[in-house]
PDB file of N, CA and C in Angstrom:
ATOM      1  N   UNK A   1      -4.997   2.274   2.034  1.00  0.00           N
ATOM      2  CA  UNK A   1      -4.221   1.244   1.381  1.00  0.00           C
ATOM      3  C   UNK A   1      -4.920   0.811   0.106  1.00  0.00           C
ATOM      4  N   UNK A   2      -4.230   0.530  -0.921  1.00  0.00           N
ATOM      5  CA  UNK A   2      -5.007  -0.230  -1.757  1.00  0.00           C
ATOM      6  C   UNK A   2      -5.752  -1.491  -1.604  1.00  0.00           C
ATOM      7  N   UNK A   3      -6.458  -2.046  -2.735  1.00  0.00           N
ATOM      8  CA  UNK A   3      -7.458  -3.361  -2.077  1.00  0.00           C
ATOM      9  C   UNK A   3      -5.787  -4.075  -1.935  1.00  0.00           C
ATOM     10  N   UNK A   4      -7.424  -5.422  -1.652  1.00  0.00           N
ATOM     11  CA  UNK A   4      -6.760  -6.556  -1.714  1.00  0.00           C
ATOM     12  C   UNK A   4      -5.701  -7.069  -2.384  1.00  0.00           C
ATOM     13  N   UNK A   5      -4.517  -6.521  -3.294  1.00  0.00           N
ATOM     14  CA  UNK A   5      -3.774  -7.301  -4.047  1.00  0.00           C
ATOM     15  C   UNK A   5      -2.547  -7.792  -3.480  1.00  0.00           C
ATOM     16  N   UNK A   6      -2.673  -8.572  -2.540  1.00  0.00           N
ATOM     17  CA  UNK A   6      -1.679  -9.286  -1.979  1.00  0.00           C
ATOM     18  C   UNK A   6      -1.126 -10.586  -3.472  1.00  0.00           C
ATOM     19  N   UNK A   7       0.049 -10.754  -3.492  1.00  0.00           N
ATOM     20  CA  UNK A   7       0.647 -11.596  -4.459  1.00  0.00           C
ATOM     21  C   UNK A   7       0.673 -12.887  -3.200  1.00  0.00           C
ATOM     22  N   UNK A   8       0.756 -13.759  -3.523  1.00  0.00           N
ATOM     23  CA  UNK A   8       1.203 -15.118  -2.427  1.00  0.00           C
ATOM     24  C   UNK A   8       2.502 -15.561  -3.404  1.00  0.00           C
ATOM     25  N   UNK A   9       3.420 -16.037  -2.623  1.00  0.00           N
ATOM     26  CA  UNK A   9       4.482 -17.256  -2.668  1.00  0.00           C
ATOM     27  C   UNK A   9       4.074 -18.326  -3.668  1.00  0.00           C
ATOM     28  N   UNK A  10       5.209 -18.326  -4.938  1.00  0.00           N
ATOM     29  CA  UNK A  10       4.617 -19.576  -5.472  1.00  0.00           C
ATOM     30  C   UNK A  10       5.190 -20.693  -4.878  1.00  0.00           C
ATOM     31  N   UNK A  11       5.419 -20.811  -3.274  1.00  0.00           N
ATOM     32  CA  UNK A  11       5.641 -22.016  -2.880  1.00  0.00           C
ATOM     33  C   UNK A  11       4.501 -22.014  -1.663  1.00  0.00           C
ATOM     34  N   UNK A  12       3.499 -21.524  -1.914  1.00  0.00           N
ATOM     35  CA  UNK A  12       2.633 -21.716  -1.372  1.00  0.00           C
ATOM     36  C   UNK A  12       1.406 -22.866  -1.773  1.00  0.00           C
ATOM     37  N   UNK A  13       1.202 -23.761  -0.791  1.00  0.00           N
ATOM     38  CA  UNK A  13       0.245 -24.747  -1.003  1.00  0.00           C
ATOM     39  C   UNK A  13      -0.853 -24.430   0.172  1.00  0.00           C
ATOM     40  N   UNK A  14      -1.942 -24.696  -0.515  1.00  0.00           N
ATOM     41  CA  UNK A  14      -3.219 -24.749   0.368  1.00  0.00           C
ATOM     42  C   UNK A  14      -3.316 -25.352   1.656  1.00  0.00           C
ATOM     43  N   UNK A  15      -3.629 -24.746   2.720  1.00  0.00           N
ATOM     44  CA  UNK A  15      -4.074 -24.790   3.973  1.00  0.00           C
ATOM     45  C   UNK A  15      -2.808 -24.448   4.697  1.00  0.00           C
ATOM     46  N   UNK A  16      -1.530 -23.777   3.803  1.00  0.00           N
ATOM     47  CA  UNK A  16       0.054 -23.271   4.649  1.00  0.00           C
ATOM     48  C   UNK A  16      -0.275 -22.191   4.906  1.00  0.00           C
ATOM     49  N   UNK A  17       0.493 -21.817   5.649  1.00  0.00           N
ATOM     50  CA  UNK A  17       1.221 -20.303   6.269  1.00  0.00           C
ATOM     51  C   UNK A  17       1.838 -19.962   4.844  1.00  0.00           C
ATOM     52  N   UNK A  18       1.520 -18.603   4.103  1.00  0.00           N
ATOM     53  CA  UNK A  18       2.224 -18.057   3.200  1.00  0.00           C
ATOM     54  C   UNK A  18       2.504 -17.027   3.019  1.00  0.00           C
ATOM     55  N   UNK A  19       3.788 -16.423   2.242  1.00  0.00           N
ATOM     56  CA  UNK A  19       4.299 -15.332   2.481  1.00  0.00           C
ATOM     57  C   UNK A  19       3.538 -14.505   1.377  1.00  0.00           C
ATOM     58  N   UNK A  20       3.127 -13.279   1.297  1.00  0.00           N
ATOM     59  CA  UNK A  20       2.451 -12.538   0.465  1.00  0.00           C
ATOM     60  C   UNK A  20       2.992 -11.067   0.579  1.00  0.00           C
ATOM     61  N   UNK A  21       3.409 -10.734  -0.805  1.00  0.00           N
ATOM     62  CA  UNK A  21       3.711  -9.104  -0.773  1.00  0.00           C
ATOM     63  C   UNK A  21       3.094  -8.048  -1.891  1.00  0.00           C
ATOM     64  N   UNK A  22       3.042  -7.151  -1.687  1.00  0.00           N
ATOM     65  CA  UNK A  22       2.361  -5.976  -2.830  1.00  0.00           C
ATOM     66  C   UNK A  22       3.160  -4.829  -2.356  1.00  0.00           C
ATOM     67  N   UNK A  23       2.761  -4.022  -3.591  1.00  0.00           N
ATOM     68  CA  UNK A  23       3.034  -2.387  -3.358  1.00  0.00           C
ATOM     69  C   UNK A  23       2.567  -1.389  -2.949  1.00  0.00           C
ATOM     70  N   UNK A  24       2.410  -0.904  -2.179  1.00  0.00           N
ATOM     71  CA  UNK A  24       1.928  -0.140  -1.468  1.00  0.00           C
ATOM     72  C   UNK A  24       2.639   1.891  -1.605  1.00  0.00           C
ATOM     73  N   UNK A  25       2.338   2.545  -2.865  1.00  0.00           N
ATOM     74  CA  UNK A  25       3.062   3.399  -2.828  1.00  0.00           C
ATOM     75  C   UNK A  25       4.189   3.095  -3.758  1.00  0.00           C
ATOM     76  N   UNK A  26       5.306   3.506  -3.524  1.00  0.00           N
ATOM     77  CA  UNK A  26       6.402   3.704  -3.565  1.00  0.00           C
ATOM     78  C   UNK A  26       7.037   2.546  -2.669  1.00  0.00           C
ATOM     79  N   UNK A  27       6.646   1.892  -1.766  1.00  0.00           N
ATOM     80  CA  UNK A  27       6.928   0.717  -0.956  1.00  0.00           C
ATOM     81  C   UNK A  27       6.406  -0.348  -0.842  1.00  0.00           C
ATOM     82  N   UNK A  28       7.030  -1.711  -0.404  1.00  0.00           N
ATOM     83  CA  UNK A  28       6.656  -2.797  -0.298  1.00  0.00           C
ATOM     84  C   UNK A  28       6.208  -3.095   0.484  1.00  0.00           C
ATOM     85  N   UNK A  29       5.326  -4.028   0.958  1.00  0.00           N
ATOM     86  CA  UNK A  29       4.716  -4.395   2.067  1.00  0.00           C
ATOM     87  C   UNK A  29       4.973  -6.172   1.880  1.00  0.00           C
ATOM     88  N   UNK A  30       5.116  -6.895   3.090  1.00  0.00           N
ATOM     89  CA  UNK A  30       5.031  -8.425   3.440  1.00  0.00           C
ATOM     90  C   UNK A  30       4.656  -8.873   4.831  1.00  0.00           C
ATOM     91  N   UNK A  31       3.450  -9.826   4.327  1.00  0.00           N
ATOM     92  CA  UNK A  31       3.063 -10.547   5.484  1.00  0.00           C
ATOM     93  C   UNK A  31       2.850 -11.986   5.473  1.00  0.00           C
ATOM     94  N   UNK A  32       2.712 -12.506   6.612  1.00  0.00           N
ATOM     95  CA  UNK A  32       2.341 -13.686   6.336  1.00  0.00           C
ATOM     96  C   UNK A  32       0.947 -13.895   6.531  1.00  0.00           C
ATOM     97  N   UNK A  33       0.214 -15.284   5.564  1.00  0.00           N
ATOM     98  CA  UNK A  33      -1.056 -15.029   5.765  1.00  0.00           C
ATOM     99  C   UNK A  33      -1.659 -15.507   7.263  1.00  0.00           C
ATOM    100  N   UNK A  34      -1.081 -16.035   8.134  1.00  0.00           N
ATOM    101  CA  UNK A  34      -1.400 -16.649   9.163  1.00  0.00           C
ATOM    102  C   UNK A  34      -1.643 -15.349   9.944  1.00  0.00           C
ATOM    103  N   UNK A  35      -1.130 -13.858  10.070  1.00  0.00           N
ATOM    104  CA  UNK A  35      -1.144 -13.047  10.325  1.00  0.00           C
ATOM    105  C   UNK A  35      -1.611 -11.986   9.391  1.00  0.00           C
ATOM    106  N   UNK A  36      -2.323 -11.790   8.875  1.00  0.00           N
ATOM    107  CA  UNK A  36      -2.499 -10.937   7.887  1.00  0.00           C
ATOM    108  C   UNK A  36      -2.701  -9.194   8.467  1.00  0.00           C
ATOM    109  N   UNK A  37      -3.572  -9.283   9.515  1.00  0.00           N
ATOM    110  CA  UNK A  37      -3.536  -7.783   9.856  1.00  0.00           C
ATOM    111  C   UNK A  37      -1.841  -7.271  10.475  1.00  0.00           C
ATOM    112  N   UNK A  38      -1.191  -8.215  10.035  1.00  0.00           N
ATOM    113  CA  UNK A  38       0.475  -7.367  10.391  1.00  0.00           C
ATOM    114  C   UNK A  38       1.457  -7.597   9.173  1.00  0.00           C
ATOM    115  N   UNK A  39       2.112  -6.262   9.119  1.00  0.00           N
ATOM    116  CA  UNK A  39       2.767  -6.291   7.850  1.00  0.00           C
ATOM    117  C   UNK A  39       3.835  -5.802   7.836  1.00  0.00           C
ATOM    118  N   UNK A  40       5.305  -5.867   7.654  1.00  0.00           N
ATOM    119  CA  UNK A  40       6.317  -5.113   7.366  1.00  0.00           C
ATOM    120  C   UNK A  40       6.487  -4.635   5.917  1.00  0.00           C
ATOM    121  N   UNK A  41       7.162  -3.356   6.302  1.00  0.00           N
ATOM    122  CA  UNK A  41       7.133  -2.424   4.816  1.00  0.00           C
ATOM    123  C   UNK A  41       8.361  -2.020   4.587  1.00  0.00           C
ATOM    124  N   UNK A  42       8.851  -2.149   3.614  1.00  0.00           N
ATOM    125  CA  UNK A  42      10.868  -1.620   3.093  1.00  0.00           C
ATOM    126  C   UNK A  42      10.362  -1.235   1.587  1.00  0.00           C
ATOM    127  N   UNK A  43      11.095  -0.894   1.379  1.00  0.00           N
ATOM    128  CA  UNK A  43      11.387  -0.662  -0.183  1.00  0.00           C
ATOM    129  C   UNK A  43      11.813  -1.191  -1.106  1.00  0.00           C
ATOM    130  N   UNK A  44      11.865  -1.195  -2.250  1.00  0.00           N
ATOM    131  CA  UNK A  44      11.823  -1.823  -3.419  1.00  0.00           C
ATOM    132  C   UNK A  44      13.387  -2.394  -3.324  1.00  0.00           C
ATOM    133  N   UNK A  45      14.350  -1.718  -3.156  1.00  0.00           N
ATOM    134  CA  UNK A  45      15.981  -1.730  -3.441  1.00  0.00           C
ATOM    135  C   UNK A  45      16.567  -3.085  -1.950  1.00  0.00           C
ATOM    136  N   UNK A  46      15.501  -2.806  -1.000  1.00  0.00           N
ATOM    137  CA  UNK A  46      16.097  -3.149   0.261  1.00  0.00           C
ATOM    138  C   UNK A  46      15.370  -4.782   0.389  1.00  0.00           C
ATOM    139  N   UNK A  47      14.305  -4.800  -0.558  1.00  0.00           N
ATOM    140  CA  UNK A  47      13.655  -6.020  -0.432  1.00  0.00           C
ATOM    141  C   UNK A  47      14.630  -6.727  -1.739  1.00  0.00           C
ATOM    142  N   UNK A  48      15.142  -6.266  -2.575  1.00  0.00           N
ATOM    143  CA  UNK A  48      15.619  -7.052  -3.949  1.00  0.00           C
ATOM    144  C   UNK A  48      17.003  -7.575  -2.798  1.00  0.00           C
ATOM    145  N   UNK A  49      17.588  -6.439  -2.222  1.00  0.00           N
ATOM    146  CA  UNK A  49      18.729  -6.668  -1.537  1.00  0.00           C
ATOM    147  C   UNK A  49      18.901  -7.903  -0.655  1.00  0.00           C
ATOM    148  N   UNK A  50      17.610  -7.992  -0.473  1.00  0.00           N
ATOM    149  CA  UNK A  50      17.699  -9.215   0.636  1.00  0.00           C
ATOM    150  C   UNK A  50      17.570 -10.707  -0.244  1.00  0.00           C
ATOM    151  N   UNK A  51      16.655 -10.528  -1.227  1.00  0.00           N
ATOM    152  CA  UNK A  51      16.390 -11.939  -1.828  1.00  0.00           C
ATOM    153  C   UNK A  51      17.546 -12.083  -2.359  1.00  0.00           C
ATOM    154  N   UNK A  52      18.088 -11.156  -3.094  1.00  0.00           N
ATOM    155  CA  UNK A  52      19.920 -11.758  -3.635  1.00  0.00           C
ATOM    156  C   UNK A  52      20.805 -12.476  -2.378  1.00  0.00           C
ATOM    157  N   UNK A  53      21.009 -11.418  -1.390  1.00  0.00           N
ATOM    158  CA  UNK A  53      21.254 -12.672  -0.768  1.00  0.00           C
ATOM    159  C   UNK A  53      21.022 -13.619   0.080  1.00  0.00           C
ATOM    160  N   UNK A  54      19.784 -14.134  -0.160  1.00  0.00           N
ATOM    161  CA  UNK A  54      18.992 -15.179   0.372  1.00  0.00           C
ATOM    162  C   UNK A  54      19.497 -16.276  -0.854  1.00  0.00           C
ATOM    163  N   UNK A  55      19.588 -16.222  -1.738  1.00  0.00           N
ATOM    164  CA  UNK A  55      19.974 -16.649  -3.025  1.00  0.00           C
ATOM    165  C   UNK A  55      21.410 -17.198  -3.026  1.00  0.00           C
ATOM    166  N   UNK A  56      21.885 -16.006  -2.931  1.00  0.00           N
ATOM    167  CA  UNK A  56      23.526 -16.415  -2.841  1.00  0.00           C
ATOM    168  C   UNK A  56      23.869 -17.110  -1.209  1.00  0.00           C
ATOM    169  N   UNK A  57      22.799 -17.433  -0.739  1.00  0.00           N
ATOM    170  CA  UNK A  57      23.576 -18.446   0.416  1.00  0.00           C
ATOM    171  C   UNK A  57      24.056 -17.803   1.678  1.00  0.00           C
ATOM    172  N   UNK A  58      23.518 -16.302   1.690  1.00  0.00           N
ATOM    173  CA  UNK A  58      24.385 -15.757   3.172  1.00  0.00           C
ATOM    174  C   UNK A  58      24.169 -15.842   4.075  1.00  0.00           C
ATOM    175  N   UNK A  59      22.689 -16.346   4.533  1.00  0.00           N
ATOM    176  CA  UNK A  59      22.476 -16.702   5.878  1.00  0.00           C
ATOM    177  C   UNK A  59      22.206 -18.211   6.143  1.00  0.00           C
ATOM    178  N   UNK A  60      23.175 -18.910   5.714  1.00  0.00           N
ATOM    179  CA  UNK A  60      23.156 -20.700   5.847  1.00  0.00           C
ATOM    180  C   UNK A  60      24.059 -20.911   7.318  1.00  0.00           C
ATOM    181  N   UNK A  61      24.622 -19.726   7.321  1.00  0.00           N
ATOM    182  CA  UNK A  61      24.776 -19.839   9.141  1.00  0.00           C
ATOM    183  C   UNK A  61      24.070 -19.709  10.213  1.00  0.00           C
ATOM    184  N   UNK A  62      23.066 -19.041  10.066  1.00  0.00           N
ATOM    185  CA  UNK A  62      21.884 -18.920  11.233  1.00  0.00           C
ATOM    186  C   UNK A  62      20.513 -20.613  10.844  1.00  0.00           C
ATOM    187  N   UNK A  63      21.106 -20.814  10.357  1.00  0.00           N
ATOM    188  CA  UNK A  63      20.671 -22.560  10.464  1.00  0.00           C
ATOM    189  C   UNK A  63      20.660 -23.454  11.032  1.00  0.00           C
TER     190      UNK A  63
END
């Protein structure tokens, strides 16, 4: 793996649980830091896919 270059959440504040992702390859990787030795990995297209619609409001039903 490459080093350390985990990015953190800029809604991350000191002493939180934060979400952190990098590239790994051709793929993405995200973990949280509370867990750091575990990581899920998707791809570039499938991770944009999701923040759009996290954005546009599509899962305000599982709330």
């Amino acid at each position: 793996m490459p080093g350390n270059d985990w990015q953190k959440s800029s809604y991350c504040q000191a002493g939180n649980s934060c979400v952190g992702i990098r590239r790994n390859g051709g793929m993405v990787q995200i973990r949280e830091s509370a867990q750091p030795d575990t990581s899920i990995t998707t791809t570039p297209a499938k991770l944009r896919g999701l923040i759009l619609s996290v954005k546009a409001h599509r899962f305000t039903h599982l709330i």
